[in-house]
C-alpha atoms as a PDB file:
ATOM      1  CA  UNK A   1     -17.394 -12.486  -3.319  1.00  0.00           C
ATOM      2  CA  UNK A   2     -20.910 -13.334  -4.316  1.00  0.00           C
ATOM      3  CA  UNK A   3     -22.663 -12.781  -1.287  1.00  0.00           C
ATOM      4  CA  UNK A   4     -21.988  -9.087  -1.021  1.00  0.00           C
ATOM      5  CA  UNK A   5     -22.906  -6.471  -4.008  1.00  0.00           C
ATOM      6  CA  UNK A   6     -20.644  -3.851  -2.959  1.00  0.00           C
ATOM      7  CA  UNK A   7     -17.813  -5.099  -0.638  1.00  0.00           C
ATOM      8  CA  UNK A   8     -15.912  -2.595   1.433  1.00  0.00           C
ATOM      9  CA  UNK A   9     -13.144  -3.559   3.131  1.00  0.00           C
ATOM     10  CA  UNK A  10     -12.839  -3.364   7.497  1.00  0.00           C
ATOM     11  CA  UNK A  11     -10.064  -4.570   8.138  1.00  0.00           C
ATOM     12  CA  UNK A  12      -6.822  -7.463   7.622  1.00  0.00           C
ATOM     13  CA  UNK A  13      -6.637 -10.030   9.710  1.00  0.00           C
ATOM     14  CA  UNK A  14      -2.634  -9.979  10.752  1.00  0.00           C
ATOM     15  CA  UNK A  15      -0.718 -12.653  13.410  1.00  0.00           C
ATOM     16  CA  UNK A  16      -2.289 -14.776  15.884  1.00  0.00           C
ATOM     17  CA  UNK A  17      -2.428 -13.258  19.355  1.00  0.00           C
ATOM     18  CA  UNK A  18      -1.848 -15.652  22.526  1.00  0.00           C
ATOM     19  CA  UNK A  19      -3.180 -18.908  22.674  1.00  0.00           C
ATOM     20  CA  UNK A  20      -7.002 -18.526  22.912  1.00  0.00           C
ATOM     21  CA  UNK A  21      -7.664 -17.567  19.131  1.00  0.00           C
ATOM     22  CA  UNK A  22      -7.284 -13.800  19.420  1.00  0.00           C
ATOM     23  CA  UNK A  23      -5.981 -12.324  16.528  1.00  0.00           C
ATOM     24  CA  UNK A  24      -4.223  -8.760  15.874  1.00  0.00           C
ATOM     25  CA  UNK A  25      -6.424  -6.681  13.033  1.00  0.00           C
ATOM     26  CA  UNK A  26      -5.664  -3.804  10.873  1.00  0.00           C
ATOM     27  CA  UNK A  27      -8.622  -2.182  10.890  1.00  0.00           C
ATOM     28  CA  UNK A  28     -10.096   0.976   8.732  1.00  0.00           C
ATOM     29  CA  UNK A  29     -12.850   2.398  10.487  1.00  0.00           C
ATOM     30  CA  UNK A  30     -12.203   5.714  11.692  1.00  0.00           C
ATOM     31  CA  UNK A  31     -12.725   4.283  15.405  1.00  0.00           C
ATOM     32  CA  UNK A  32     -11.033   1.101  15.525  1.00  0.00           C
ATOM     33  CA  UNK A  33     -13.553   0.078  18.401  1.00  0.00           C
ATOM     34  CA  UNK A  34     -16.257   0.226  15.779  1.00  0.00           C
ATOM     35  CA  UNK A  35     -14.905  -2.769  14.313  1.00  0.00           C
ATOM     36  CA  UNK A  36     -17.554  -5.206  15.752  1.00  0.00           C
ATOM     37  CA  UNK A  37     -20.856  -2.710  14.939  1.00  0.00           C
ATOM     38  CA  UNK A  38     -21.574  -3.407  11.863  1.00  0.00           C
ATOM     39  CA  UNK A  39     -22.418  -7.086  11.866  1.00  0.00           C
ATOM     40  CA  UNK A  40     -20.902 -10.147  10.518  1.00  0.00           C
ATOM     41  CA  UNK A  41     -17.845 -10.018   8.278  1.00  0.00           C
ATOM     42  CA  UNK A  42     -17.406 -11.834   5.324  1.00  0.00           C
ATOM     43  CA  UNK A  43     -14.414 -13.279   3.794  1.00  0.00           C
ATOM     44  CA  UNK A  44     -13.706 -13.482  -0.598  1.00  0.00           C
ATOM     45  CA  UNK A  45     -13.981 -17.175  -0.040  1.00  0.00           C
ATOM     46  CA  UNK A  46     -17.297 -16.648   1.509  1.00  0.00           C
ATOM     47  CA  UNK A  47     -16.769 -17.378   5.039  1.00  0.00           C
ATOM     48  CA  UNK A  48     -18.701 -15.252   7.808  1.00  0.00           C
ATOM     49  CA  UNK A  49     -17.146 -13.898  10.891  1.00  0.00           C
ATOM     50  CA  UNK A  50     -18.966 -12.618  14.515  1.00  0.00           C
ATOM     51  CA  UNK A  51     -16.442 -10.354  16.751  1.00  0.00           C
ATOM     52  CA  UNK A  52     -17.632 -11.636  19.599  1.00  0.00           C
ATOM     53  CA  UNK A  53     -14.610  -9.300  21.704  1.00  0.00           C
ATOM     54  CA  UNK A  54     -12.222  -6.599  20.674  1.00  0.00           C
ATOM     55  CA  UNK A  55      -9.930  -3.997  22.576  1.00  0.00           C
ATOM     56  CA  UNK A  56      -7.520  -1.680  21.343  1.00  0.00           C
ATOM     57  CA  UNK A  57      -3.740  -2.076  21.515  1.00  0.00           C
ATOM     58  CA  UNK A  58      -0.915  -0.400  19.290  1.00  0.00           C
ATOM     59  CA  UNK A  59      -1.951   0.748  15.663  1.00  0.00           C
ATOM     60  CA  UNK A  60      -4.603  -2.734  15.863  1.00  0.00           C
ATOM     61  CA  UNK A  61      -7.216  -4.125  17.658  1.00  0.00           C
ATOM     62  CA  UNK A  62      -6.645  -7.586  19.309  1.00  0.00           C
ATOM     63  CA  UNK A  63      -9.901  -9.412  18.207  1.00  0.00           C
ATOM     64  CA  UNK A  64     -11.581 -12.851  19.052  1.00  0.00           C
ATOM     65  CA  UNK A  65     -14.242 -14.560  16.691  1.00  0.00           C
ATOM     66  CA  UNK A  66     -16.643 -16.959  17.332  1.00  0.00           C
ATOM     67  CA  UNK A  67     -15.552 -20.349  16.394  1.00  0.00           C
ATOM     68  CA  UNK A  68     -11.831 -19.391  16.681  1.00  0.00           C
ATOM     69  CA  UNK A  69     -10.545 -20.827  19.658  1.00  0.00           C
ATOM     70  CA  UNK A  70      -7.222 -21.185  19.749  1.00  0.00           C
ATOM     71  CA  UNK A  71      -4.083 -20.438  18.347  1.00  0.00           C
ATOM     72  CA  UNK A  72      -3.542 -23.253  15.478  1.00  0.00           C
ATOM     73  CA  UNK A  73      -7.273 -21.585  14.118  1.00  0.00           C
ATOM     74  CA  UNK A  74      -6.386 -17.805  14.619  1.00  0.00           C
ATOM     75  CA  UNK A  75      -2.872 -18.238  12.825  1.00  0.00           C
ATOM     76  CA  UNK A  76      -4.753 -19.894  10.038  1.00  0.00           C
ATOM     77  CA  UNK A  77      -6.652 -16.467   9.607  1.00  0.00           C
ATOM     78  CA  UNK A  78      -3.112 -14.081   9.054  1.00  0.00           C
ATOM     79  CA  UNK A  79      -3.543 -12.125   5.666  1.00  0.00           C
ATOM     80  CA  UNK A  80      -7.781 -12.484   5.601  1.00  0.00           C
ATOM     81  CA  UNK A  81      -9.340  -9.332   4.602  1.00  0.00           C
ATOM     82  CA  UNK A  82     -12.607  -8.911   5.909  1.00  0.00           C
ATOM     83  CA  UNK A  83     -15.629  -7.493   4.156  1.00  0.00           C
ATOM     84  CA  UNK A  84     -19.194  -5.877   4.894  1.00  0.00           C
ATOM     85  CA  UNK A  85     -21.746  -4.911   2.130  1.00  0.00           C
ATOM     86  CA  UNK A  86     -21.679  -0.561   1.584  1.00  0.00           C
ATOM     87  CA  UNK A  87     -25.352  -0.967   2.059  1.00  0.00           C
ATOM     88  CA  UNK A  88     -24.130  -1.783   5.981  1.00  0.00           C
ATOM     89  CA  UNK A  89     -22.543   1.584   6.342  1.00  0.00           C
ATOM     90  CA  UNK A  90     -24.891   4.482   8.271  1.00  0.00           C
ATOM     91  CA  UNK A  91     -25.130   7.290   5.700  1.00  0.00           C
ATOM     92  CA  UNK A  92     -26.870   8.964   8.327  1.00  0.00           C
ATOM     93  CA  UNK A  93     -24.283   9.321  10.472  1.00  0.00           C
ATOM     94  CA  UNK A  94     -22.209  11.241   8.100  1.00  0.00           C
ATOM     95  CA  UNK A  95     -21.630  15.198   8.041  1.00  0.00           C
ATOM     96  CA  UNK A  96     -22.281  17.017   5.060  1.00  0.00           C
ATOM     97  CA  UNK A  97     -18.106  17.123   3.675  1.00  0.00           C
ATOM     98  CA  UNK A  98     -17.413  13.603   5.077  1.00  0.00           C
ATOM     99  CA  UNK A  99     -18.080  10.294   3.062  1.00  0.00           C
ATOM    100  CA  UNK A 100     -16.870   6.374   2.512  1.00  0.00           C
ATOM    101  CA  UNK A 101     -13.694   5.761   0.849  1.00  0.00           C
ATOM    102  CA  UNK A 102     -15.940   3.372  -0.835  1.00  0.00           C
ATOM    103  CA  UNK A 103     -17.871   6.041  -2.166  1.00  0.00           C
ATOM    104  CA  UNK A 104     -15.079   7.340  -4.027  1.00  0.00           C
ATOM    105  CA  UNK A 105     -14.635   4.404  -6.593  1.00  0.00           C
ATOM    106  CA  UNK A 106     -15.941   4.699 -10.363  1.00  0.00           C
ATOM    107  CA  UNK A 107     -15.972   8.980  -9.771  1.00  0.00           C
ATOM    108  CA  UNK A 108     -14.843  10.623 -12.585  1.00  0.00           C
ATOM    109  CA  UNK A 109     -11.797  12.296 -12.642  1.00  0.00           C
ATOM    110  CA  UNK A 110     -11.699  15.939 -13.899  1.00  0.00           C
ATOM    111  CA  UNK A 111      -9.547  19.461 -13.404  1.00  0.00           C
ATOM    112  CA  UNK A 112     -11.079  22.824 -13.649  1.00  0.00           C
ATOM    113  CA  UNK A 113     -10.959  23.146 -17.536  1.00  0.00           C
ATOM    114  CA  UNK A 114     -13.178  20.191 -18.320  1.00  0.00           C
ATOM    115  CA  UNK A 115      -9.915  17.385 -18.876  1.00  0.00           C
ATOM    116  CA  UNK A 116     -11.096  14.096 -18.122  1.00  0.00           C
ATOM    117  CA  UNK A 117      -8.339  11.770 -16.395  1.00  0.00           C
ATOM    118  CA  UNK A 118     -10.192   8.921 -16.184  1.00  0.00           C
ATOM    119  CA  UNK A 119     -12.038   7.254 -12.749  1.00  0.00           C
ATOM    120  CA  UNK A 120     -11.035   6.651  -9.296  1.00  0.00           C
ATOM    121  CA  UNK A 121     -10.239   2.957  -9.441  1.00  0.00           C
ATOM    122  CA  UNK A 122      -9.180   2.012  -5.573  1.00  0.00           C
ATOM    123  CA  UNK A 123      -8.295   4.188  -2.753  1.00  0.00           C
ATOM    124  CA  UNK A 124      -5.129   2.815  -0.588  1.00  0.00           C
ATOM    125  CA  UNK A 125      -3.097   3.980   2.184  1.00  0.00           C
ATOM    126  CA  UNK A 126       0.101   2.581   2.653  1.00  0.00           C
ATOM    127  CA  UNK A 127       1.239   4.531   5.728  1.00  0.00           C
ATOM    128  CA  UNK A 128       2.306   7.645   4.177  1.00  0.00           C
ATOM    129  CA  UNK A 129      -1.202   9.702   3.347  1.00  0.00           C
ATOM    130  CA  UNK A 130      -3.920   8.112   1.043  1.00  0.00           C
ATOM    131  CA  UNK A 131      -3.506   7.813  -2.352  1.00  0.00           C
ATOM    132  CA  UNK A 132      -6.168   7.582  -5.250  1.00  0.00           C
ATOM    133  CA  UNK A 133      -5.990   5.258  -8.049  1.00  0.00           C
ATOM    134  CA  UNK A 134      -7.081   6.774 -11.512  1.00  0.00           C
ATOM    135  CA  UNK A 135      -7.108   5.018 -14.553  1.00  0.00           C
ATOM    136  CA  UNK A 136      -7.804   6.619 -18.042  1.00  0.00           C
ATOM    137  CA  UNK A 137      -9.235   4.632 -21.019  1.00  0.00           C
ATOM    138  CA  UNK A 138      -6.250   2.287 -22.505  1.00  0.00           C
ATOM    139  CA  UNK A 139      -4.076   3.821 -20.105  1.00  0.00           C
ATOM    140  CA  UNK A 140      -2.078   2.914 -17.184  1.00  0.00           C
ATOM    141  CA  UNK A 141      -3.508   3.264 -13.577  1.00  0.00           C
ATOM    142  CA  UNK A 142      -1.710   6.430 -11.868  1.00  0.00           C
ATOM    143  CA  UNK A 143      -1.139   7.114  -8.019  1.00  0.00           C
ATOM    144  CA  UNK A 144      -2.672  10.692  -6.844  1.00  0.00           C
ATOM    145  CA  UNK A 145      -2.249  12.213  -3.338  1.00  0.00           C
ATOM    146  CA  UNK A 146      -5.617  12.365  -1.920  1.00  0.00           C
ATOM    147  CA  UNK A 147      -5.024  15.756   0.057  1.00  0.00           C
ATOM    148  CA  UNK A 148      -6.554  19.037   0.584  1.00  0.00           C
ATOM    149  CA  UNK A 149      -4.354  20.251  -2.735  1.00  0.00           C
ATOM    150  CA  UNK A 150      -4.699  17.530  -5.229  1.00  0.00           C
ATOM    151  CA  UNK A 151      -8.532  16.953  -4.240  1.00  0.00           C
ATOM    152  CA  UNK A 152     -10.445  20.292  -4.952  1.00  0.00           C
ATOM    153  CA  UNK A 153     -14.507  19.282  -4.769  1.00  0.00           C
ATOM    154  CA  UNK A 154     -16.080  15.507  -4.332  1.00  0.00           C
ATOM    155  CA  UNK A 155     -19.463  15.592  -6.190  1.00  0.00           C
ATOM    156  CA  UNK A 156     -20.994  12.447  -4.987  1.00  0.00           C
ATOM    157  CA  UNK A 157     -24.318  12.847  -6.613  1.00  0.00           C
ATOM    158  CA  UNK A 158     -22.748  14.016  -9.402  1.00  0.00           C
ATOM    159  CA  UNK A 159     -20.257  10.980  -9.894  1.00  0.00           C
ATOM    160  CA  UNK A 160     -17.121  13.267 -10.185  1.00  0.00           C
ATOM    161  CA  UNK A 161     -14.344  14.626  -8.264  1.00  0.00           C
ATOM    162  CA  UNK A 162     -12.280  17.808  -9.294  1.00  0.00           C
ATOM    163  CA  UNK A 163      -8.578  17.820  -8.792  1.00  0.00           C
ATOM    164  CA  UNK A 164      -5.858  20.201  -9.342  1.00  0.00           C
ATOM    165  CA  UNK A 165      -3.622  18.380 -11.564  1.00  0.00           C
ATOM    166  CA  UNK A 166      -0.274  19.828 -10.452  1.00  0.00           C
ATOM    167  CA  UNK A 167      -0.937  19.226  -6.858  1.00  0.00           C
ATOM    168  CA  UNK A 168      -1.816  16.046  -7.887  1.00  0.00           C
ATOM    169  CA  UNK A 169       1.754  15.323  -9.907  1.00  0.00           C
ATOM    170  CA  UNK A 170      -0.330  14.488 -13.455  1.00  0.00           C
ATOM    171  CA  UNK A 171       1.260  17.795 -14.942  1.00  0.00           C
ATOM    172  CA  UNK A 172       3.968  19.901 -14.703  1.00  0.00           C
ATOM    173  CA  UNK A 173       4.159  22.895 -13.631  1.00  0.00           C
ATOM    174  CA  UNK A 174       7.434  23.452 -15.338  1.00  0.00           C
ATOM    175  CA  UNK A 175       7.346  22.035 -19.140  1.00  0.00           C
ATOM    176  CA  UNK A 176      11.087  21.943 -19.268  1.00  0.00           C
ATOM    177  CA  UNK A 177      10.791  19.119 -16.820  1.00  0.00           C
ATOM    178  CA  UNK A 178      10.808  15.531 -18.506  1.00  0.00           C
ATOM    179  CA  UNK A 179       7.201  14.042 -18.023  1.00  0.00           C
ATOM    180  CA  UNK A 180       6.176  10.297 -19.888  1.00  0.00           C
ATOM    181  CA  UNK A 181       2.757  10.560 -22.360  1.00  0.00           C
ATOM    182  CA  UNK A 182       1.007   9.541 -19.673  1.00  0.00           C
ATOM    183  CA  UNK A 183       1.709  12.873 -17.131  1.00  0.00           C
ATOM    184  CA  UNK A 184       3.507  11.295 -15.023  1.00  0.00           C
ATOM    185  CA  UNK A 185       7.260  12.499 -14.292  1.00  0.00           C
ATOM    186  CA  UNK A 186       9.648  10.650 -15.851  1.00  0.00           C
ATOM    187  CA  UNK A 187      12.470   8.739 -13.495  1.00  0.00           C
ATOM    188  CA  UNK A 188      14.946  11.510 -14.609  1.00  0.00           C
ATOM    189  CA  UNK A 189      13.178  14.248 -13.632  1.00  0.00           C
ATOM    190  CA  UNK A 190      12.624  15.949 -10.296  1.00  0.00           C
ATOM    191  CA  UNK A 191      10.456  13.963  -8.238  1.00  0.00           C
ATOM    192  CA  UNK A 192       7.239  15.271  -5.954  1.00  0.00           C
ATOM    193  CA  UNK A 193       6.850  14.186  -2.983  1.00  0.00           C
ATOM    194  CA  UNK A 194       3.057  13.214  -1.449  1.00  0.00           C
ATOM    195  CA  UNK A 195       1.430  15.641   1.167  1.00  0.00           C
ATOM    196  CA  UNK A 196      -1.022  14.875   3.709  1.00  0.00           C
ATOM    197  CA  UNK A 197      -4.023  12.959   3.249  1.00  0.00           C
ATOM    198  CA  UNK A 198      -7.740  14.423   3.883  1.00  0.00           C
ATOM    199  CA  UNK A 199     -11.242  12.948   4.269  1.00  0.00           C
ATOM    200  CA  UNK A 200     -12.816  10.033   6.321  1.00  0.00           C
ATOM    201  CA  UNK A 201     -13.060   6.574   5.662  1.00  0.00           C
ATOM    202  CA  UNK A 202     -15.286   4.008   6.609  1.00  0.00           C
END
């Protein structure tokens, strides 16, 4: 994706709605309405979309681009993700403890004692709570709750984020408990289940 320095994703283009070109969007701006504000959308192949109309319907928006006019075209769409450039997003806007999910990639990863865990790598959310993907030097990537527990302090300015590493399932609280090199518990051993996610995306 050339054309943008620092793509965040808005949203996934899903299945074609009616016969007009709408299409149904999974969209990840904290007011799904606010889809269309931020100005065109680009594509990874480098194609550029104008919402001309959206409204709201059932965990999507129902969307219509320009140049997308009926339903052959919008079906063609189903699985596009849609970009805008971070430099697009209003930090102004944003209260002192709230930030981009965007922001959060390349922070360094660290608990209270100084350990380094490595960075934040990507940030998903696969309908359960956001999770935080760290990755240490020659290491595996790892899956970390991002909640209240597991996330302690962001330091934006700083470049690092604090966690507590039990709430965030990297170490156990009880060392009779089977974990893998890598802190993370072993498919034997008792298994921890993900609370609640925190924070505000884009």
């Amino acid at each position: 994706m050339s054309k943008l320095e620092n793509p965040v994703l808005m949203g996934v283009i899903g299945a074609a709605q009616g016969l007009r070109g709408e299409v149904r969007v999974k969209v990840f701006t904290a007011d799904p309405l606010a889809f269309g504000d931020y100005g065109h959308l680009h594509s990874a192949d480098g194609r550029v979309f104008e919402v001309l109309d959206l409204r709201e319907a059932k965990n999507v928006v129902i969307v219509r681009f320009r140049g997308v006019n009926d339903r052959t075209a919008a079906e063609a769409l189903n699985g596009l993700e849609l970009f805008i450039d971070r430099n697009a997003l209003p930090d102004e806007d944003l209260d002192e403890d709230e930030f981009f999910y965007a922001d959060l990639e390349g922070l360094d990863v660290f608990d209270a004692s100084g350990k380094s865990y490595g960075a934040v790598t990507a940030v998903f959310d696969f309908g359960a709570g956001d999770l935080l993907e760290v990755k240490g030097p020659g290491k595996r990537p790892v899956l970390i709750p991002f909640s209240e527990a597991a996330v302690l302090e962001i330091d934006l300015e700083a470049g690092k984020l604090l966690i507590d590493p039990i709430a965030a399932g990297l170490v156990d609280e009880n060392p009779d408990d089977p974990f893998d090199p890598e802190g993370r518990i072993d498919r034997k051993g008792p298994q921890k289940k993900n609370p609640g996610s925190k924070g505000d995306g884009a």
